[in-house]
PDB file of N, CA and C in Angstrom:
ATOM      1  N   UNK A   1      -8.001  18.441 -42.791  1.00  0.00           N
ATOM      2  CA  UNK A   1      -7.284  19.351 -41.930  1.00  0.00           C
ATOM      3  C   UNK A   1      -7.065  18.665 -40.564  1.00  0.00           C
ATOM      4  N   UNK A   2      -6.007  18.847 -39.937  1.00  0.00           N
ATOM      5  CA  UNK A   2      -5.616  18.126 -38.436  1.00  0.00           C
ATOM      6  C   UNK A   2      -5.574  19.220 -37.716  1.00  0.00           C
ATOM      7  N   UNK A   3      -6.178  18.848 -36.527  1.00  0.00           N
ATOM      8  CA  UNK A   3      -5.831  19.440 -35.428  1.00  0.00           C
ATOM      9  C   UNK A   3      -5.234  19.886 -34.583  1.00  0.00           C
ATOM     10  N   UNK A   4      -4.761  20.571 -34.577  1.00  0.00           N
ATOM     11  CA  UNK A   4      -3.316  21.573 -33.649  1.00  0.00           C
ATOM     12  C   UNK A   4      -4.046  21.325 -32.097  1.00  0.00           C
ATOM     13  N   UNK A   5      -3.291  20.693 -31.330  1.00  0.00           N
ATOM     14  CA  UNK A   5      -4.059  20.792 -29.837  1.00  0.00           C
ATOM     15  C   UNK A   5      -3.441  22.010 -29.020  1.00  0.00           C
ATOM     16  N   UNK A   6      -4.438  23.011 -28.414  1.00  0.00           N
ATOM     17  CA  UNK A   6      -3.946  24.399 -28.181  1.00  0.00           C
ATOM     18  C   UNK A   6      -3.217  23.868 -26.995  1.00  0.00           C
ATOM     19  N   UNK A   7      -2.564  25.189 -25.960  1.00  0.00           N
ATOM     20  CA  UNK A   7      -1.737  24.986 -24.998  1.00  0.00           C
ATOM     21  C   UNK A   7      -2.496  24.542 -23.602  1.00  0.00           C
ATOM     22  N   UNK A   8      -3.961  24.870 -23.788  1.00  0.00           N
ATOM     23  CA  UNK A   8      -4.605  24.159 -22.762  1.00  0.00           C
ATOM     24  C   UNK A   8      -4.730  22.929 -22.755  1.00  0.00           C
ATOM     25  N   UNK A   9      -5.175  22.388 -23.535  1.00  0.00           N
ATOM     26  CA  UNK A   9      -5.143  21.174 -24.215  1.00  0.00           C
ATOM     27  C   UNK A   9      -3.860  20.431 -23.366  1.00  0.00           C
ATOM     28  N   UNK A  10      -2.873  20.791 -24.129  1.00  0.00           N
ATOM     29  CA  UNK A  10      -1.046  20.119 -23.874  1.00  0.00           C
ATOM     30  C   UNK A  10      -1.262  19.805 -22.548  1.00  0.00           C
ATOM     31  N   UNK A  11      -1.311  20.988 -21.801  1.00  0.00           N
ATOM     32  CA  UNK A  11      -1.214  20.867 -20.167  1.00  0.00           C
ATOM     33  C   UNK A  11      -2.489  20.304 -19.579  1.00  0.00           C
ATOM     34  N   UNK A  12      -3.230  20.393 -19.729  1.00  0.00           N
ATOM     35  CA  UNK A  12      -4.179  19.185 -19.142  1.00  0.00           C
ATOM     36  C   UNK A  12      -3.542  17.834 -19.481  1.00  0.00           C
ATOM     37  N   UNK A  13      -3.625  17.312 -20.657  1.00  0.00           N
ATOM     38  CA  UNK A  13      -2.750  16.171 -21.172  1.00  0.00           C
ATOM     39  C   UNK A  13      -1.548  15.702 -20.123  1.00  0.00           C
ATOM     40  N   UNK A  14      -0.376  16.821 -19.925  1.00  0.00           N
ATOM     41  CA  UNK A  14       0.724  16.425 -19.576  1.00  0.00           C
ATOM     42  C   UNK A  14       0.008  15.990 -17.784  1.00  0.00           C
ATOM     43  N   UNK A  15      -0.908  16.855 -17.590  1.00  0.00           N
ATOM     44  CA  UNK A  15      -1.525  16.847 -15.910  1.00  0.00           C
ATOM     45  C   UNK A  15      -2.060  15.280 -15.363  1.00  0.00           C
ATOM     46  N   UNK A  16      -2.774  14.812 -16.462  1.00  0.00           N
ATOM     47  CA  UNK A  16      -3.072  13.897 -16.644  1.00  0.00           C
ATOM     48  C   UNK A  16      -2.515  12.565 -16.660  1.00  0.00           C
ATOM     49  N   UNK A  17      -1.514  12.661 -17.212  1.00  0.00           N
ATOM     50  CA  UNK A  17      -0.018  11.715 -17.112  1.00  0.00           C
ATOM     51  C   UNK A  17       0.878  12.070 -16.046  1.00  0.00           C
ATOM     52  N   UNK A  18       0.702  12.671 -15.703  1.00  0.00           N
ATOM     53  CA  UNK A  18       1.946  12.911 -14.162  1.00  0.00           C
ATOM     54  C   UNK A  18       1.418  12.746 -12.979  1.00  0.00           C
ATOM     55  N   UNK A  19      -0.302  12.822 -13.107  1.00  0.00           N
ATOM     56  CA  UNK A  19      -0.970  12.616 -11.806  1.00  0.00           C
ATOM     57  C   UNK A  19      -1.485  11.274 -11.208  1.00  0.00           C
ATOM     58  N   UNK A  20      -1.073  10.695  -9.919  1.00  0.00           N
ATOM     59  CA  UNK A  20      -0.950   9.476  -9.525  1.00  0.00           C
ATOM     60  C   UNK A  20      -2.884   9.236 -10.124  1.00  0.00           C
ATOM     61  N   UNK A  21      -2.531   7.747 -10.087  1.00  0.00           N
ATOM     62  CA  UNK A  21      -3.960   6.677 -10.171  1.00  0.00           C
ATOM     63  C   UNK A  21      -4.286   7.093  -9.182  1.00  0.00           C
ATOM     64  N   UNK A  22      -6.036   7.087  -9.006  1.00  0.00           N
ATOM     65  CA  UNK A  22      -6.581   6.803  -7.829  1.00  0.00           C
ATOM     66  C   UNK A  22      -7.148   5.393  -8.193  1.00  0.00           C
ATOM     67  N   UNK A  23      -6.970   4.696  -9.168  1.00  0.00           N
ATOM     68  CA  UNK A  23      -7.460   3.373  -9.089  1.00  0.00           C
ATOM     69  C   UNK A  23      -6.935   2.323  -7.899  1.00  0.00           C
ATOM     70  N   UNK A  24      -8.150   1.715  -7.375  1.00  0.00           N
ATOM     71  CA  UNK A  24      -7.719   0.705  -6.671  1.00  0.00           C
ATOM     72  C   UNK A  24      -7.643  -0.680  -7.014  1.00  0.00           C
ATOM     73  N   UNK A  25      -7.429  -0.858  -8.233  1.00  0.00           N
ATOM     74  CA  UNK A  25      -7.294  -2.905  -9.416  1.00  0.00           C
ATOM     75  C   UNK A  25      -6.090  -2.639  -8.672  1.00  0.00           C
ATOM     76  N   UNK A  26      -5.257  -1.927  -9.082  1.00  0.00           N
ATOM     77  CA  UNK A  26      -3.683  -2.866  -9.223  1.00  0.00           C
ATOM     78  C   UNK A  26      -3.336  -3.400  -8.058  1.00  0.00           C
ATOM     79  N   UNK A  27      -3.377  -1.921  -6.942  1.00  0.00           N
ATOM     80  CA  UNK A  27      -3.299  -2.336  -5.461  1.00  0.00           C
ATOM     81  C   UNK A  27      -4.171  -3.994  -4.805  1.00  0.00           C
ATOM     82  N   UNK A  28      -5.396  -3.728  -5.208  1.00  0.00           N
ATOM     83  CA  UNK A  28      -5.797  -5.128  -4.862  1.00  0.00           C
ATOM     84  C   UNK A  28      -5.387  -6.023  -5.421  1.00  0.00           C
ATOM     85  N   UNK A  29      -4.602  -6.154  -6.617  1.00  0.00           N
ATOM     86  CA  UNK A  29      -4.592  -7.018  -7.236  1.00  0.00           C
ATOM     87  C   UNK A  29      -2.775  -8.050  -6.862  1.00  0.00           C
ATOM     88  N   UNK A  30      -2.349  -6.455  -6.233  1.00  0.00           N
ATOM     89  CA  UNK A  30      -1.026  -7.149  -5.712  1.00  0.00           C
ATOM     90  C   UNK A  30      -0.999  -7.209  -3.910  1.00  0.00           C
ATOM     91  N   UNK A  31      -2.169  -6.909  -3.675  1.00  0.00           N
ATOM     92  CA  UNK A  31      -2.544  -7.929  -2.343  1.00  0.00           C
ATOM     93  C   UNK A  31      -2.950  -8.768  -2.397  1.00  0.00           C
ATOM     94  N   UNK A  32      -4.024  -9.478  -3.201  1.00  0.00           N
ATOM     95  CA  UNK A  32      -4.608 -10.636  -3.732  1.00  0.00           C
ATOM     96  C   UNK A  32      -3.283 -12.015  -3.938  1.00  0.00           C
ATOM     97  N   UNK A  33      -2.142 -11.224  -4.617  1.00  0.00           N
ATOM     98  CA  UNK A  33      -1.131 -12.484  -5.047  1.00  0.00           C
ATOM     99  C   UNK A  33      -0.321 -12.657  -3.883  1.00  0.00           C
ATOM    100  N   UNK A  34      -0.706 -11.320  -2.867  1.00  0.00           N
ATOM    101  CA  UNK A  34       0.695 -11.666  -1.813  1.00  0.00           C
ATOM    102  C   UNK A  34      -0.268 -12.870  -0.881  1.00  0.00           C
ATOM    103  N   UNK A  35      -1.326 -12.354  -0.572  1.00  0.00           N
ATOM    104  CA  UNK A  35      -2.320 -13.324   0.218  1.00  0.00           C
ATOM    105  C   UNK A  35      -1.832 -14.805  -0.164  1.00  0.00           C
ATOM    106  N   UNK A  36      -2.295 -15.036  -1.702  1.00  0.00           N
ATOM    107  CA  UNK A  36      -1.857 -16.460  -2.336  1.00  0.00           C
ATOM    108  C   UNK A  36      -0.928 -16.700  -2.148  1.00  0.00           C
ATOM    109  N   UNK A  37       0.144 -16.150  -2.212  1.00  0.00           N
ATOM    110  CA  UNK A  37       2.061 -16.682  -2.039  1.00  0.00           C
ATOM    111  C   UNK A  37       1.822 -16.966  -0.510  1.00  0.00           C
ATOM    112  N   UNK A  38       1.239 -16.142   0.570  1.00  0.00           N
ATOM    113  CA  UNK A  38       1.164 -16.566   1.829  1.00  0.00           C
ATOM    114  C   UNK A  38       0.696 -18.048   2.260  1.00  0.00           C
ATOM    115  N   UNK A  39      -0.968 -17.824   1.769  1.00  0.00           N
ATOM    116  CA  UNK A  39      -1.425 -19.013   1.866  1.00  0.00           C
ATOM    117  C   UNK A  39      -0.412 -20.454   1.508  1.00  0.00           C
ATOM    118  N   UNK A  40       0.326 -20.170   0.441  1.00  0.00           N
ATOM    119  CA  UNK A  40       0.961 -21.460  -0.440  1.00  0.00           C
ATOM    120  C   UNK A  40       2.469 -22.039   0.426  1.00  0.00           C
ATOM    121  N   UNK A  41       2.732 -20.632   1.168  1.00  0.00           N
ATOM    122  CA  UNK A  41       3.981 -20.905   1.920  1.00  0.00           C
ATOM    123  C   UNK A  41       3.372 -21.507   3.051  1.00  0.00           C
ATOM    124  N   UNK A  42       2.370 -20.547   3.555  1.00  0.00           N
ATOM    125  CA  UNK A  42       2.039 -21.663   4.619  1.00  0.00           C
ATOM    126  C   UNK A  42       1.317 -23.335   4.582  1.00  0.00           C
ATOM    127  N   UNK A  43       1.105 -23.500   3.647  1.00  0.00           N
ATOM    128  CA  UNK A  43       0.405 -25.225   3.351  1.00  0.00           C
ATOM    129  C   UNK A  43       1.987 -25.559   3.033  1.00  0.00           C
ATOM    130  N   UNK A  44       3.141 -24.754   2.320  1.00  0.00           N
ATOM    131  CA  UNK A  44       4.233 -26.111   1.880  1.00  0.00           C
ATOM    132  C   UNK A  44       4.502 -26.230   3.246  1.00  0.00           C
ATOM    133  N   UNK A  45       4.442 -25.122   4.444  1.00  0.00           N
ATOM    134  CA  UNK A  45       5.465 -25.431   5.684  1.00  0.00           C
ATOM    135  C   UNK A  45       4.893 -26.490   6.661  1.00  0.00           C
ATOM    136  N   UNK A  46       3.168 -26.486   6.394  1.00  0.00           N
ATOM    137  CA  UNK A  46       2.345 -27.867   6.865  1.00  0.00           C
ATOM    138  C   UNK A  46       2.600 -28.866   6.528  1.00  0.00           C
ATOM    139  N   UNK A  47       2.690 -29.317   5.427  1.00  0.00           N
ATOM    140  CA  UNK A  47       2.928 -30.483   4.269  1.00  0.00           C
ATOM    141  C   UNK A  47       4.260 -31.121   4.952  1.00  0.00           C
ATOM    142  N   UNK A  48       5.379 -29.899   5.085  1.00  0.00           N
ATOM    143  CA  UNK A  48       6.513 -30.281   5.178  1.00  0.00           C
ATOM    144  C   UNK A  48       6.194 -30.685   6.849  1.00  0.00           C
ATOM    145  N   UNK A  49       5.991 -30.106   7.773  1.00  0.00           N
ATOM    146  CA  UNK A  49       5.601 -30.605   9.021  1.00  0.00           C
ATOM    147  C   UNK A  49       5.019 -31.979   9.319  1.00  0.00           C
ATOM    148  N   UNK A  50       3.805 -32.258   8.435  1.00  0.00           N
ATOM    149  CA  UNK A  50       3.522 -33.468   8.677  1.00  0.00           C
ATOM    150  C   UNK A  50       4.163 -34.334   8.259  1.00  0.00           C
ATOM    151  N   UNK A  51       4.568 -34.331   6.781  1.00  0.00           N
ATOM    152  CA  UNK A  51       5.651 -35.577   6.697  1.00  0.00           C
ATOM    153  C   UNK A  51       6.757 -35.721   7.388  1.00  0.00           C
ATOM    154  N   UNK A  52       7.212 -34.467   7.777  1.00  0.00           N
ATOM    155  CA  UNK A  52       8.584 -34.944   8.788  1.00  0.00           C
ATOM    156  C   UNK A  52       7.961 -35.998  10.228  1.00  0.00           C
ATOM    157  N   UNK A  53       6.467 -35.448  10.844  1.00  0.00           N
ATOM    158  CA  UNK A  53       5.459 -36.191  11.697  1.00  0.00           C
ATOM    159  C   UNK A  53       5.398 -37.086  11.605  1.00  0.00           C
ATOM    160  N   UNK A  54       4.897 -37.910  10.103  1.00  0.00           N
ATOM    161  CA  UNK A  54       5.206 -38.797   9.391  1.00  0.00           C
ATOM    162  C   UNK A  54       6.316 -39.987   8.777  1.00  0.00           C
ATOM    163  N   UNK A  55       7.429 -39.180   9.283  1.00  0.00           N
ATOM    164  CA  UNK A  55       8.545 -40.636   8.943  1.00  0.00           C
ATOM    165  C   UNK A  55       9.105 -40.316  10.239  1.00  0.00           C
ATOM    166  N   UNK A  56       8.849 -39.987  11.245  1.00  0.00           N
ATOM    167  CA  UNK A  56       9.454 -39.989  12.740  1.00  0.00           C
ATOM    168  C   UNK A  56       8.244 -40.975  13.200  1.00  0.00           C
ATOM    169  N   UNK A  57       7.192 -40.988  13.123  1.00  0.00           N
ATOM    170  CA  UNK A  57       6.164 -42.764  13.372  1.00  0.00           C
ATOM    171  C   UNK A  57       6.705 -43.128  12.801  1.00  0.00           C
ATOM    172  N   UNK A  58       7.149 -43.402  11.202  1.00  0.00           N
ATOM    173  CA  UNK A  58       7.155 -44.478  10.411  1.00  0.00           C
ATOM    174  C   UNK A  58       8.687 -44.690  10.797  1.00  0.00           C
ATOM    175  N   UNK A  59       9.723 -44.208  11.597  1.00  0.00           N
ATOM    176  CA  UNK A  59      10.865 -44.985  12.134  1.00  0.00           C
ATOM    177  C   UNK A  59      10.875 -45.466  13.346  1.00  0.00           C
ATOM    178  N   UNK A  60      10.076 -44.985  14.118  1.00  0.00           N
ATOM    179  CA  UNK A  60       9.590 -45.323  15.887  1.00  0.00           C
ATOM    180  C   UNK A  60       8.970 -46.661  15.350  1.00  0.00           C
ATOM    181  N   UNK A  61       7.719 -46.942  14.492  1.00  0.00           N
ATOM    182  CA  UNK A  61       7.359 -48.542  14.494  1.00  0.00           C
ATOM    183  C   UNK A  61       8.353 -49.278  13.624  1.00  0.00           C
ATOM    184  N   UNK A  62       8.875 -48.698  13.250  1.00  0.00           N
ATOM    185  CA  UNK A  62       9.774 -49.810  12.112  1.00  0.00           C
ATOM    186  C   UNK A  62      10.857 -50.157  13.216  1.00  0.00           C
ATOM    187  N   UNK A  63      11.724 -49.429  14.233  1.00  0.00           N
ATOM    188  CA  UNK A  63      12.607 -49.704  14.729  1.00  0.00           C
ATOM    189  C   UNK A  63      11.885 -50.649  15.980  1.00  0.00           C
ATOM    190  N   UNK A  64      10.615 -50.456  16.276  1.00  0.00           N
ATOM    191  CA  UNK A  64      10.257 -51.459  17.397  1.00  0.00           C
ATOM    192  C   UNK A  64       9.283 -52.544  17.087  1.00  0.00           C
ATOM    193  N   UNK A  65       9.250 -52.556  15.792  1.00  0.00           N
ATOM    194  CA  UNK A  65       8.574 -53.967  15.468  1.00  0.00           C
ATOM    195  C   UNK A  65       7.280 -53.796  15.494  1.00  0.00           C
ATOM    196  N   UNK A  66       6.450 -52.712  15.445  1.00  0.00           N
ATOM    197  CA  UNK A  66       5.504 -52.479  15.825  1.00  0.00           C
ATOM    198  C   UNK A  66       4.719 -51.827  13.995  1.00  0.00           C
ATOM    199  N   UNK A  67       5.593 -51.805  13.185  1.00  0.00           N
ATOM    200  CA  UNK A  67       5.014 -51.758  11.353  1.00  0.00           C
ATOM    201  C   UNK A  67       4.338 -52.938  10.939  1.00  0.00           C
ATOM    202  N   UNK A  68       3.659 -52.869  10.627  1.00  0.00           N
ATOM    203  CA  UNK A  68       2.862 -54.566  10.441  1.00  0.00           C
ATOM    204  C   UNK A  68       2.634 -53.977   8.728  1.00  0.00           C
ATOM    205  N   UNK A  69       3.563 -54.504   7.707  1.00  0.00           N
ATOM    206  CA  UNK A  69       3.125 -54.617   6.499  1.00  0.00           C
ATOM    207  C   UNK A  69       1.521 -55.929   6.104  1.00  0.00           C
TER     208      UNK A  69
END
């Protein structure tokens, strides 16, 4: 025999599905990746800083004789 779920039943059910999460995973979990995308933008914009740092010496000694291979 199966179970007929009465009308209390239904509406708790439907209450249940319409009512926001109070979980807090997901939320942390999509601050966690924004943090990382931050962190990662800010090291490429370092990276990119120093090497530009980096071939502005490496044309200042090359143009004055001052690169000693």
């Amino acid at each position: 025999m199966t179970h007929t779920p009465t009308w209390q039943e239904n509406s708790l059910f439907s209450l249940k599905r319409t009512k926001p999460s109070l979980s807090i995973v997901n939320p942390l979990d999509v601050l966690r990746q924004r943090i990382i995308l931050e962190m990662a933008r800010r090291q490429m914009r370092e990276n990119t800083r120093q090497t530009r740092q980096n071939r502005a010496h490496q044309h200042v000694f090359t143009v004055t004789g001052l690169l000693w291979e």
